[in-house]
PDB file of N, CA and C in Angstrom:
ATOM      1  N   UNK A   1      12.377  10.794 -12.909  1.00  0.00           N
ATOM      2  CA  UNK A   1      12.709  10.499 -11.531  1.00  0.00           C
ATOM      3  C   UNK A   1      11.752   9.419 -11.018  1.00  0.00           C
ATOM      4  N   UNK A   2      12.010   8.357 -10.649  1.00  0.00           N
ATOM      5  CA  UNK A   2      11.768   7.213 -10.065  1.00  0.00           C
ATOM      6  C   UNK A   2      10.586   7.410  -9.138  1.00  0.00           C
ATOM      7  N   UNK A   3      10.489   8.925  -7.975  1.00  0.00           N
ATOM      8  CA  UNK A   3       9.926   9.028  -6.839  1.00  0.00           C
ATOM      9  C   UNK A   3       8.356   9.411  -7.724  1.00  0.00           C
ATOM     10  N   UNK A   4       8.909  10.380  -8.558  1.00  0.00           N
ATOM     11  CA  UNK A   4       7.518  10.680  -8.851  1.00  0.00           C
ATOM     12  C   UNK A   4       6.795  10.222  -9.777  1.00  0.00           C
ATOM     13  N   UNK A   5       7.631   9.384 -10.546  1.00  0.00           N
ATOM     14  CA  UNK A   5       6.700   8.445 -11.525  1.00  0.00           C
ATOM     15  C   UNK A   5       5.583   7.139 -10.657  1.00  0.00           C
ATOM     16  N   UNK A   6       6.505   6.875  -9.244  1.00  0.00           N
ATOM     17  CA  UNK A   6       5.663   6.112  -8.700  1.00  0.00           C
ATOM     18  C   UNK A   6       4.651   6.585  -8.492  1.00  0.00           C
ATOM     19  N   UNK A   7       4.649   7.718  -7.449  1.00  0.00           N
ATOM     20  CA  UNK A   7       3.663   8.943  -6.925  1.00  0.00           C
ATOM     21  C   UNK A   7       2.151   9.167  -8.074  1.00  0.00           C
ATOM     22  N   UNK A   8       2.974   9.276  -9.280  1.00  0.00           N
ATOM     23  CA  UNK A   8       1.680   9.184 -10.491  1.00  0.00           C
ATOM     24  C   UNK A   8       1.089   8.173 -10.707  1.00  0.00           C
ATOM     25  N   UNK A   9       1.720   6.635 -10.597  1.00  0.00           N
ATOM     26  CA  UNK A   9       1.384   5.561 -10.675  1.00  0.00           C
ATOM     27  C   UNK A   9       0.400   5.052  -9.274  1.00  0.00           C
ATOM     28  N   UNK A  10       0.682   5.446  -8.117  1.00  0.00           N
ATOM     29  CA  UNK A  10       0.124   5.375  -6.782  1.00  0.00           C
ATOM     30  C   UNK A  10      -1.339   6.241  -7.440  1.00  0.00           C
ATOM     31  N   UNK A  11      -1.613   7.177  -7.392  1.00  0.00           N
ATOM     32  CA  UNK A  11      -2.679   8.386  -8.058  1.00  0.00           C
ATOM     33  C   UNK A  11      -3.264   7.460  -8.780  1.00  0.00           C
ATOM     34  N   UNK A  12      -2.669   6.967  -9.646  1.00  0.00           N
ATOM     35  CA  UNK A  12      -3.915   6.539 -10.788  1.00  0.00           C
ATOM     36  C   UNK A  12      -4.461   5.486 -10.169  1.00  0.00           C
ATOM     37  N   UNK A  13      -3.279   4.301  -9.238  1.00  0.00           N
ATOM     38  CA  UNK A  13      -3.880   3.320  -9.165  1.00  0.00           C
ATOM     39  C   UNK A  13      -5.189   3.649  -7.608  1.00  0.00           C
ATOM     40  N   UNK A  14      -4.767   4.715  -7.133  1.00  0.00           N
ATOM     41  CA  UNK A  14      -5.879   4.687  -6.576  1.00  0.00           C
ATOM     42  C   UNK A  14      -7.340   5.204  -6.820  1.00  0.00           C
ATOM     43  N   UNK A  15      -7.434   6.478  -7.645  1.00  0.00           N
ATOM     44  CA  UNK A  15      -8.385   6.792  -8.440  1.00  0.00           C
ATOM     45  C   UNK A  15      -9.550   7.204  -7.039  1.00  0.00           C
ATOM     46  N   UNK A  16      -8.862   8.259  -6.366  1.00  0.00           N
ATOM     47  CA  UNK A  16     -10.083   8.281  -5.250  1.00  0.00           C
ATOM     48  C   UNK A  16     -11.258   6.968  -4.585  1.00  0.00           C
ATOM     49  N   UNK A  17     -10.351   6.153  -4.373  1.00  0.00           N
ATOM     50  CA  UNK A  17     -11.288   4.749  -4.057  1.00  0.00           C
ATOM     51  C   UNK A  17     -10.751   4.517  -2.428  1.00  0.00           C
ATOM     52  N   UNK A  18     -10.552   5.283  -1.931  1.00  0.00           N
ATOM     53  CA  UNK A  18      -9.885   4.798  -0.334  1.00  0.00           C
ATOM     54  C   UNK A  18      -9.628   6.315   0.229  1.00  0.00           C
ATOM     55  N   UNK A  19      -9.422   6.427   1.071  1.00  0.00           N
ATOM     56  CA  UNK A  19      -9.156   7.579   2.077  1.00  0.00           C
ATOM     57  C   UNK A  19      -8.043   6.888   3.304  1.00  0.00           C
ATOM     58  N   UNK A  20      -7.033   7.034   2.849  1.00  0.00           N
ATOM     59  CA  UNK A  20      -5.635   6.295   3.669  1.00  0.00           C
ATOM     60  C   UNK A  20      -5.031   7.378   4.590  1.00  0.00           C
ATOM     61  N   UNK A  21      -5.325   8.555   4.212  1.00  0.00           N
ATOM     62  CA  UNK A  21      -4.517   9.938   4.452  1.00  0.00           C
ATOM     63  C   UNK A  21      -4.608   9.989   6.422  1.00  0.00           C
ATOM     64  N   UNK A  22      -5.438   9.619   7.046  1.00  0.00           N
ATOM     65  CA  UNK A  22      -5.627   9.398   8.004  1.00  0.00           C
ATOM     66  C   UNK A  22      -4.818   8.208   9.010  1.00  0.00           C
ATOM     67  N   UNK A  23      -4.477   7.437   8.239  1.00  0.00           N
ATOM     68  CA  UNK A  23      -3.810   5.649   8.587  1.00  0.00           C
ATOM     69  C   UNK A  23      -2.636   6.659   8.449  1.00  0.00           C
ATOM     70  N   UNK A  24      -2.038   6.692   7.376  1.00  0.00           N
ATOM     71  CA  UNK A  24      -0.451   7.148   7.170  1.00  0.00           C
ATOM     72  C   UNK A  24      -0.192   8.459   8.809  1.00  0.00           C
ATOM     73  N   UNK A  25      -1.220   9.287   8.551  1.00  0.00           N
ATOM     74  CA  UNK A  25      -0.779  10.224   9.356  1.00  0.00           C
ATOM     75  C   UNK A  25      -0.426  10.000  10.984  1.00  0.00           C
ATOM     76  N   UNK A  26      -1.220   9.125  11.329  1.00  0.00           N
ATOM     77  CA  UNK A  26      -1.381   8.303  12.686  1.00  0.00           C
ATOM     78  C   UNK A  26      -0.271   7.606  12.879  1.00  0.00           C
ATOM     79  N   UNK A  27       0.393   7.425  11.908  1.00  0.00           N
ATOM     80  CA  UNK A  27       1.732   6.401  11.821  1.00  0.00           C
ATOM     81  C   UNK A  27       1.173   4.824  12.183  1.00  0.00           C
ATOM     82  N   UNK A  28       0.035   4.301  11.298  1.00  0.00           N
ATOM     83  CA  UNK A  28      -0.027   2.974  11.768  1.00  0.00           C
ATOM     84  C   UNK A  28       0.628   2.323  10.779  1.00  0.00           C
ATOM     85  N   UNK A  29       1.506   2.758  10.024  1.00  0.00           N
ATOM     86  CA  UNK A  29       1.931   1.652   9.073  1.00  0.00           C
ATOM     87  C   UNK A  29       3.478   1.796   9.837  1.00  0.00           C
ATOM     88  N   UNK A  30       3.338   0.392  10.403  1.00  0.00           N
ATOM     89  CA  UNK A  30       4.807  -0.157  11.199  1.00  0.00           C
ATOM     90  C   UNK A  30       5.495  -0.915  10.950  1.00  0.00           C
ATOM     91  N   UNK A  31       5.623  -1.686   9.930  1.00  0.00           N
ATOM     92  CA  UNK A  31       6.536  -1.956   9.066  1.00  0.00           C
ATOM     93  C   UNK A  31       6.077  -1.905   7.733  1.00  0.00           C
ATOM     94  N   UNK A  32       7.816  -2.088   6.992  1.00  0.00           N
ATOM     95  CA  UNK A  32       6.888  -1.847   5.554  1.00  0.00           C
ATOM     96  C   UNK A  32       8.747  -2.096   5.100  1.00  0.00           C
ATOM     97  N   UNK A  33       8.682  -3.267   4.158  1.00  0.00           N
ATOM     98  CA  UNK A  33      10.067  -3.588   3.364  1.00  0.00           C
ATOM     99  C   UNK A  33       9.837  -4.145   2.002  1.00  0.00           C
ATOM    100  N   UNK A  34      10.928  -4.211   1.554  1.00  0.00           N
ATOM    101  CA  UNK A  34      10.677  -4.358   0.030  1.00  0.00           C
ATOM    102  C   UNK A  34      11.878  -5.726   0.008  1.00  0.00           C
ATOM    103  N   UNK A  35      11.170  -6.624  -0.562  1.00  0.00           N
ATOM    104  CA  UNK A  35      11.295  -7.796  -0.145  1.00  0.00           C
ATOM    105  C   UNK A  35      11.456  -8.387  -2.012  1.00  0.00           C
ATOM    106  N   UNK A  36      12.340  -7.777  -2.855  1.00  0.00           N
ATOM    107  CA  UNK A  36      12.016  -7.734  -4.285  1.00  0.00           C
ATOM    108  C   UNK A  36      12.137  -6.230  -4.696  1.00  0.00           C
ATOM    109  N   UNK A  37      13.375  -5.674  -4.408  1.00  0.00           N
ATOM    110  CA  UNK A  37      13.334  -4.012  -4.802  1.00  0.00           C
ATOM    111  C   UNK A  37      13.191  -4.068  -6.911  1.00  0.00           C
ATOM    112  N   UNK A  38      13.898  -5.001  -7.395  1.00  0.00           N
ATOM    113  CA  UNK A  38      13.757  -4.951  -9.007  1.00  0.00           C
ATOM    114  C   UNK A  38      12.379  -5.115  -9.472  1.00  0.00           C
ATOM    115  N   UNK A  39      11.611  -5.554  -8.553  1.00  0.00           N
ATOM    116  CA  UNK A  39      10.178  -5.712  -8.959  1.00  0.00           C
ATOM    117  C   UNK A  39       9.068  -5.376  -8.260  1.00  0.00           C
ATOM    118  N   UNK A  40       9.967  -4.653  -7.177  1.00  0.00           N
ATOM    119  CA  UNK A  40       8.687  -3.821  -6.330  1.00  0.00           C
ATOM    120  C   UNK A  40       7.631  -4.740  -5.425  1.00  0.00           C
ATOM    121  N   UNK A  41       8.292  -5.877  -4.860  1.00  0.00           N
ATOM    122  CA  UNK A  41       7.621  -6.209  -4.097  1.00  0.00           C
ATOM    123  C   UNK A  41       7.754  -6.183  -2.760  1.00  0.00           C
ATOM    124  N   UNK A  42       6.740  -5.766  -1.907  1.00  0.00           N
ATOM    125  CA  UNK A  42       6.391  -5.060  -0.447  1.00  0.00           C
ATOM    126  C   UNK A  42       5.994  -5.797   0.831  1.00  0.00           C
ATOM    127  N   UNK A  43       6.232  -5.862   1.728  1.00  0.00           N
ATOM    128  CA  UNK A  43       5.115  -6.430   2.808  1.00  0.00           C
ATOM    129  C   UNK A  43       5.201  -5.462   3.741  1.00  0.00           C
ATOM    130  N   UNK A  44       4.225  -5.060   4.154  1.00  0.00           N
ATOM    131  CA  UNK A  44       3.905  -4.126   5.358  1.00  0.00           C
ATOM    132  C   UNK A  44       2.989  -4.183   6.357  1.00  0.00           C
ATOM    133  N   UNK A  45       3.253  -4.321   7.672  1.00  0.00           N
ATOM    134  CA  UNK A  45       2.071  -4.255   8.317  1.00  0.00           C
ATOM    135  C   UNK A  45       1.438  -3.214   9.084  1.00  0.00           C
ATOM    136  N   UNK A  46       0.120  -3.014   9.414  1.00  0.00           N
ATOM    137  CA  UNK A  46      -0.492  -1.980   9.360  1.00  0.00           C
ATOM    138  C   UNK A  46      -0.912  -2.172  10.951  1.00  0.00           C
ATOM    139  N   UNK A  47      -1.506  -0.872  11.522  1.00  0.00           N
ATOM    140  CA  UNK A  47      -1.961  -0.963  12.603  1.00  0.00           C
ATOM    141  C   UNK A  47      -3.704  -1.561  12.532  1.00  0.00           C
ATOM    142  N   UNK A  48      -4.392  -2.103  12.856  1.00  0.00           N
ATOM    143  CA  UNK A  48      -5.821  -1.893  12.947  1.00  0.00           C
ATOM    144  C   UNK A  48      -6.246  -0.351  13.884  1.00  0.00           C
ATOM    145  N   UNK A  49      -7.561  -0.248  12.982  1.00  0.00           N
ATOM    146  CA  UNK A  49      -7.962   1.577  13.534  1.00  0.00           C
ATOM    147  C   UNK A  49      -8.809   1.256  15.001  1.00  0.00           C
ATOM    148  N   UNK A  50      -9.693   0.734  14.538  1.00  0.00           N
ATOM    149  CA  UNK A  50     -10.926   0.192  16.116  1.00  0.00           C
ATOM    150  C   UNK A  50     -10.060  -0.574  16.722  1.00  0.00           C
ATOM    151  N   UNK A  51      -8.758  -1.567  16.829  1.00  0.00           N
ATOM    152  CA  UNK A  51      -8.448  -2.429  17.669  1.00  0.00           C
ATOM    153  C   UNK A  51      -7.001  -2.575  17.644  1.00  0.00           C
ATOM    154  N   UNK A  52      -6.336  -1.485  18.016  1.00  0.00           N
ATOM    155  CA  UNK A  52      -4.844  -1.187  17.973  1.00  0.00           C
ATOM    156  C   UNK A  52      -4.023  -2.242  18.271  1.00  0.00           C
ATOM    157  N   UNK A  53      -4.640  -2.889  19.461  1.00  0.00           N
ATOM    158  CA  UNK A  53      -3.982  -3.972  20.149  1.00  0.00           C
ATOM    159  C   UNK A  53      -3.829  -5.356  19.676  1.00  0.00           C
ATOM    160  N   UNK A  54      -4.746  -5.182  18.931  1.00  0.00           N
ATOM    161  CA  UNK A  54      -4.899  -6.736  17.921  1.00  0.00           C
ATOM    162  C   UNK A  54      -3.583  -7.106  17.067  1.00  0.00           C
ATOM    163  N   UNK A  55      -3.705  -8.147  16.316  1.00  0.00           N
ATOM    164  CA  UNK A  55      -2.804  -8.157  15.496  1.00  0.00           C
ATOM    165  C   UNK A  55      -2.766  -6.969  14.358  1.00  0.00           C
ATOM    166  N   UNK A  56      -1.744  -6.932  13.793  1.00  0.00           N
ATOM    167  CA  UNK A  56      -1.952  -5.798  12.435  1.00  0.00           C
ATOM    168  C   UNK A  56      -2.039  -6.535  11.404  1.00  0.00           C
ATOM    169  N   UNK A  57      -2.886  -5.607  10.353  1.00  0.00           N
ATOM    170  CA  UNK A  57      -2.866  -6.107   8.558  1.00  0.00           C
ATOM    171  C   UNK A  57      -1.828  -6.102   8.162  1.00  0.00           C
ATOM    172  N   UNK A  58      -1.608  -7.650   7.524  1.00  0.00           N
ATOM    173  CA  UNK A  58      -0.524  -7.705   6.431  1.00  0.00           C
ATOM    174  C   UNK A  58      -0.835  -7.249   4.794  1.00  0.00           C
ATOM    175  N   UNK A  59       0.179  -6.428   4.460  1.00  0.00           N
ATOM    176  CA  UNK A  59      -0.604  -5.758   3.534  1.00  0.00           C
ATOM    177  C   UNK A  59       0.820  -6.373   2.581  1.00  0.00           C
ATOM    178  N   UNK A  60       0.051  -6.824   0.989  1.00  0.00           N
ATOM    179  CA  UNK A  60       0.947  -7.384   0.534  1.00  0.00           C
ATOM    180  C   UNK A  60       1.326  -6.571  -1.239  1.00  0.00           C
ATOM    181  N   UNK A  61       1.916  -6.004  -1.671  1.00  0.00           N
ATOM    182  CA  UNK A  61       2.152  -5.027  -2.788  1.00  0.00           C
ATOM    183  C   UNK A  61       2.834  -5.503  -3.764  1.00  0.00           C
ATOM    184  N   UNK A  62       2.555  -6.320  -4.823  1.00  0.00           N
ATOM    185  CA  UNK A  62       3.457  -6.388  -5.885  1.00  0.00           C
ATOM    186  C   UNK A  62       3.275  -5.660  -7.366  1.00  0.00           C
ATOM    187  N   UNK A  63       3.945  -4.317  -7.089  1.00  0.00           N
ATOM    188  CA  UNK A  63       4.136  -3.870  -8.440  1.00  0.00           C
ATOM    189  C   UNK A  63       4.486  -3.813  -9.584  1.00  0.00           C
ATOM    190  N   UNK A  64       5.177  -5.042  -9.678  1.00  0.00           N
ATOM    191  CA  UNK A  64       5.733  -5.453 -10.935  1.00  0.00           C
ATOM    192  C   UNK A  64       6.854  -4.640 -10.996  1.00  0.00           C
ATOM    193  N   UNK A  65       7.858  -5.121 -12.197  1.00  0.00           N
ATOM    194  CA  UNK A  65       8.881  -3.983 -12.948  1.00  0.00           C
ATOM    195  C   UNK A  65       8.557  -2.853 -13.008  1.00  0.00           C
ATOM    196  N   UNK A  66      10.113  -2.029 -13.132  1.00  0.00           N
ATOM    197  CA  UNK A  66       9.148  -0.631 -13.640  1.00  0.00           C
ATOM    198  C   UNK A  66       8.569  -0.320 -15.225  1.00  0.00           C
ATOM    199  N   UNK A  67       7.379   0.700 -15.278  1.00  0.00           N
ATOM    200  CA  UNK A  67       7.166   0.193 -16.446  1.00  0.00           C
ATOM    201  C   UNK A  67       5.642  -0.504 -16.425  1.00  0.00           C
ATOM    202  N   UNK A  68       5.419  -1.282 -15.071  1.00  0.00           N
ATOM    203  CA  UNK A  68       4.053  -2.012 -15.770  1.00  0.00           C
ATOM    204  C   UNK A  68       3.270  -1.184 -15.403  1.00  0.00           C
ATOM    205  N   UNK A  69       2.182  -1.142 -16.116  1.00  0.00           N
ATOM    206  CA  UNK A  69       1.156  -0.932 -16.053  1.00  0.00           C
ATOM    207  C   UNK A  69       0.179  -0.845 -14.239  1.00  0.00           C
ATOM    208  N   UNK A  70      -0.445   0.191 -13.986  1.00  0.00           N
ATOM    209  CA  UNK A  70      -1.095  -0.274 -12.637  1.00  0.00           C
ATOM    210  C   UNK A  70      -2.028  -1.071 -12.885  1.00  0.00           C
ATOM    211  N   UNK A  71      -2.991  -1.438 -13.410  1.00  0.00           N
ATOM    212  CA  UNK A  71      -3.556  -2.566 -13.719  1.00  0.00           C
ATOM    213  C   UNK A  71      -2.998  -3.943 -13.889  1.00  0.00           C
ATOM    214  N   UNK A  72      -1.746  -4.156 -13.638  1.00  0.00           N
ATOM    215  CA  UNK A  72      -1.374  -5.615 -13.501  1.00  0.00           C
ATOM    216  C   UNK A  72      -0.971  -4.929 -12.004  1.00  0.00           C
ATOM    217  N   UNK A  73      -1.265  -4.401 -11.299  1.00  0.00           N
ATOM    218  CA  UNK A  73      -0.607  -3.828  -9.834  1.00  0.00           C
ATOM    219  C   UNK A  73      -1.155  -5.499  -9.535  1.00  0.00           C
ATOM    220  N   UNK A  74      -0.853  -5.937  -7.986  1.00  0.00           N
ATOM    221  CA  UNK A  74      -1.456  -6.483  -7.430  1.00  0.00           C
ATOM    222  C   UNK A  74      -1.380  -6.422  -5.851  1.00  0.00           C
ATOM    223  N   UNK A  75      -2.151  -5.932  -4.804  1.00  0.00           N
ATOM    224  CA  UNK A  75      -2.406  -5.507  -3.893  1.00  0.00           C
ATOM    225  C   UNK A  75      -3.117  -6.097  -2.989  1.00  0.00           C
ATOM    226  N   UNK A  76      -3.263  -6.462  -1.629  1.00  0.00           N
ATOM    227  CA  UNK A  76      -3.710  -7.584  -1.057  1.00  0.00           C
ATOM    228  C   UNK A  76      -3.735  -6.486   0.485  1.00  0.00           C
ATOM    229  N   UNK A  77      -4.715  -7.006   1.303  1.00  0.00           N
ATOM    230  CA  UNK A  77      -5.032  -6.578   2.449  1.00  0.00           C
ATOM    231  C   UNK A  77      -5.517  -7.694   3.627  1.00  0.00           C
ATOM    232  N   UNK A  78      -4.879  -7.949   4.722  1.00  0.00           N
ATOM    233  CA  UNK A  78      -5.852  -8.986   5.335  1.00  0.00           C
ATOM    234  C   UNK A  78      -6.876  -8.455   6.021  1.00  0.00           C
ATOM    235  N   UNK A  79      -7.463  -7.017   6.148  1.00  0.00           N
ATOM    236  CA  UNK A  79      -8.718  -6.697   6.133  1.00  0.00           C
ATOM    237  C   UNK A  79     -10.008  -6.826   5.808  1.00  0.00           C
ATOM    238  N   UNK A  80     -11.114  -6.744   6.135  1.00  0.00           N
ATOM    239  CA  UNK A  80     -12.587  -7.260   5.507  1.00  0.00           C
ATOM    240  C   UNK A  80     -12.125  -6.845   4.100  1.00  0.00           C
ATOM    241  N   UNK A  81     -11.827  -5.136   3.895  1.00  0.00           N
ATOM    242  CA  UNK A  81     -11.880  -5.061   2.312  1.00  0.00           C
ATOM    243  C   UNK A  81     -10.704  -4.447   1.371  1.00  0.00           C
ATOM    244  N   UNK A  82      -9.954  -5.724   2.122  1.00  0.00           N
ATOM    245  CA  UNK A  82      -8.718  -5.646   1.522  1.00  0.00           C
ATOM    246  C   UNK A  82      -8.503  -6.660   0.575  1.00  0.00           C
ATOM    247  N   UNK A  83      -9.197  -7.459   0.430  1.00  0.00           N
ATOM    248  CA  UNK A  83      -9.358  -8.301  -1.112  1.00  0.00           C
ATOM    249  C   UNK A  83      -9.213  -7.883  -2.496  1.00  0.00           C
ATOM    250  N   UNK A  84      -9.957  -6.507  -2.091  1.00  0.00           N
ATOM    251  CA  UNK A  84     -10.553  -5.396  -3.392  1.00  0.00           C
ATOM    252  C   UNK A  84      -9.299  -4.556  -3.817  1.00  0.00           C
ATOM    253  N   UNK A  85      -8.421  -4.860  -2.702  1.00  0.00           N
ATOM    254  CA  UNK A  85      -7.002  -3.865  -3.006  1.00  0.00           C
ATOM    255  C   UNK A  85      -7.183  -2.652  -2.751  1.00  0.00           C
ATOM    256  N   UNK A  86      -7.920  -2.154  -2.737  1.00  0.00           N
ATOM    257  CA  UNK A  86      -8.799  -0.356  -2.634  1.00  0.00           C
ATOM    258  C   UNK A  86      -8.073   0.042  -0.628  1.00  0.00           C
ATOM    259  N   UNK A  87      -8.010  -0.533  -0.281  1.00  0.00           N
ATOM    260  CA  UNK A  87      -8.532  -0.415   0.961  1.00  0.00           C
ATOM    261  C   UNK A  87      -7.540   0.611   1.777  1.00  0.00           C
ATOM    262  N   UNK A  88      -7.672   1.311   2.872  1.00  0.00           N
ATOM    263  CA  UNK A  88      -6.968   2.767   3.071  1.00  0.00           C
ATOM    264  C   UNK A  88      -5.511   1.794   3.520  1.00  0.00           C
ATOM    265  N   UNK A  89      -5.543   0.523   4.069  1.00  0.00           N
ATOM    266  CA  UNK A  89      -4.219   0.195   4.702  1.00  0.00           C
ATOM    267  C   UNK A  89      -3.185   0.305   3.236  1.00  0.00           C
ATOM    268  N   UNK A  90      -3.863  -0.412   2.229  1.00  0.00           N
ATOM    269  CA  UNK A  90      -3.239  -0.303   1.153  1.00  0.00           C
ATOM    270  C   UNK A  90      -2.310   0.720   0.188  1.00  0.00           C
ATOM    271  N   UNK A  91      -3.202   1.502   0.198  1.00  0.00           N
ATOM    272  CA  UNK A  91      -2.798   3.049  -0.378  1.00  0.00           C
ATOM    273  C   UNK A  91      -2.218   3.587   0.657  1.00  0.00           C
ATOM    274  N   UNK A  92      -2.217   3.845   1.658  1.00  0.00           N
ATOM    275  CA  UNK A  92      -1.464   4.098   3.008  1.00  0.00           C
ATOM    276  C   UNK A  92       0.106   3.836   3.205  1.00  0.00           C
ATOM    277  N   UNK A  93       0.162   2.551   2.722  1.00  0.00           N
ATOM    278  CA  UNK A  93       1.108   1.974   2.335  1.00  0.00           C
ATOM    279  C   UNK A  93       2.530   1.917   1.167  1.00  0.00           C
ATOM    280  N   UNK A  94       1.121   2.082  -0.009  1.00  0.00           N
ATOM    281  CA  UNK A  94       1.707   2.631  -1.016  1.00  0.00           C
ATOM    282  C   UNK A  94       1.867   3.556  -1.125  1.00  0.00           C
ATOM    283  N   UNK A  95       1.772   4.819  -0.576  1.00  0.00           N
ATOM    284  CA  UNK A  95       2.063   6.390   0.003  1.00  0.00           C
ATOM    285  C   UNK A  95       3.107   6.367   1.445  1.00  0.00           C
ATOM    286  N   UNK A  96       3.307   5.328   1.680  1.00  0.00           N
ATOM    287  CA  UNK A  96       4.435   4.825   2.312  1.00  0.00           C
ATOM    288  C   UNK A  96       5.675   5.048   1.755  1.00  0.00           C
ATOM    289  N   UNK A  97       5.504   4.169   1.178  1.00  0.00           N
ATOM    290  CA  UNK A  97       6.579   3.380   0.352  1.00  0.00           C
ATOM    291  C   UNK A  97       7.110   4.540  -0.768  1.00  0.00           C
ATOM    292  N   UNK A  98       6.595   5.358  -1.173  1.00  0.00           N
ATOM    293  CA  UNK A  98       6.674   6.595  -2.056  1.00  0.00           C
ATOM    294  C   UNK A  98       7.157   7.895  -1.534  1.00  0.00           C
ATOM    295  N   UNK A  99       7.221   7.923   0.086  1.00  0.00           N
ATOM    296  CA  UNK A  99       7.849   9.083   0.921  1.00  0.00           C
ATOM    297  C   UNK A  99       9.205   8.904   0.606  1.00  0.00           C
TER     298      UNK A  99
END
């Protein structure tokens, strides 16, 4: 099943490196489309936590086919540490996208 192979793939690729569980629950992830469903690619934007009113993070997800590997994941945040891909908007997101 498709849902939960992602779900395992989300798990590994996060590897306890972020704490998102908080972002998702708040409902700051306000949009979120798949822009590339054969290859899993995402854009979503996120609320900011300290500055609601601001613009939101574009959070950018390309998972490749199904099949690849999470290590070719590639994950993008316009947050301070969303470079690293780790970052809670990210996984937030990708626990999004997996509901």
């Amino acid at each position: 099943m498709l849902v939960v192979d992602l779900l395992t793939d989300i798990l590994l690729y996060l590897d306890v490196k972020s704490r998102p569980v908080a972002v998702l629950r708040a409902n700051h992830v306000i949009f979120c489309e798949a822009e590339d469903f054969n290859k899993r690619h995402i854009f979503a934007l996120c609320l900011q936590t300290p500055a609601m009113k601001s613009s939101p993070h574009e959070v950018k997800l390309k998972l490749g086919s199904r099949g690849t590997s999470v290590e070719q994941w590639i994950c993008i945040c316009s947050c301070n540490a969303g470079q690293s891909g780790y970052c809670e908007h990210v996984v937030a997101d990708l626990l999004y996208v997996n509901w």
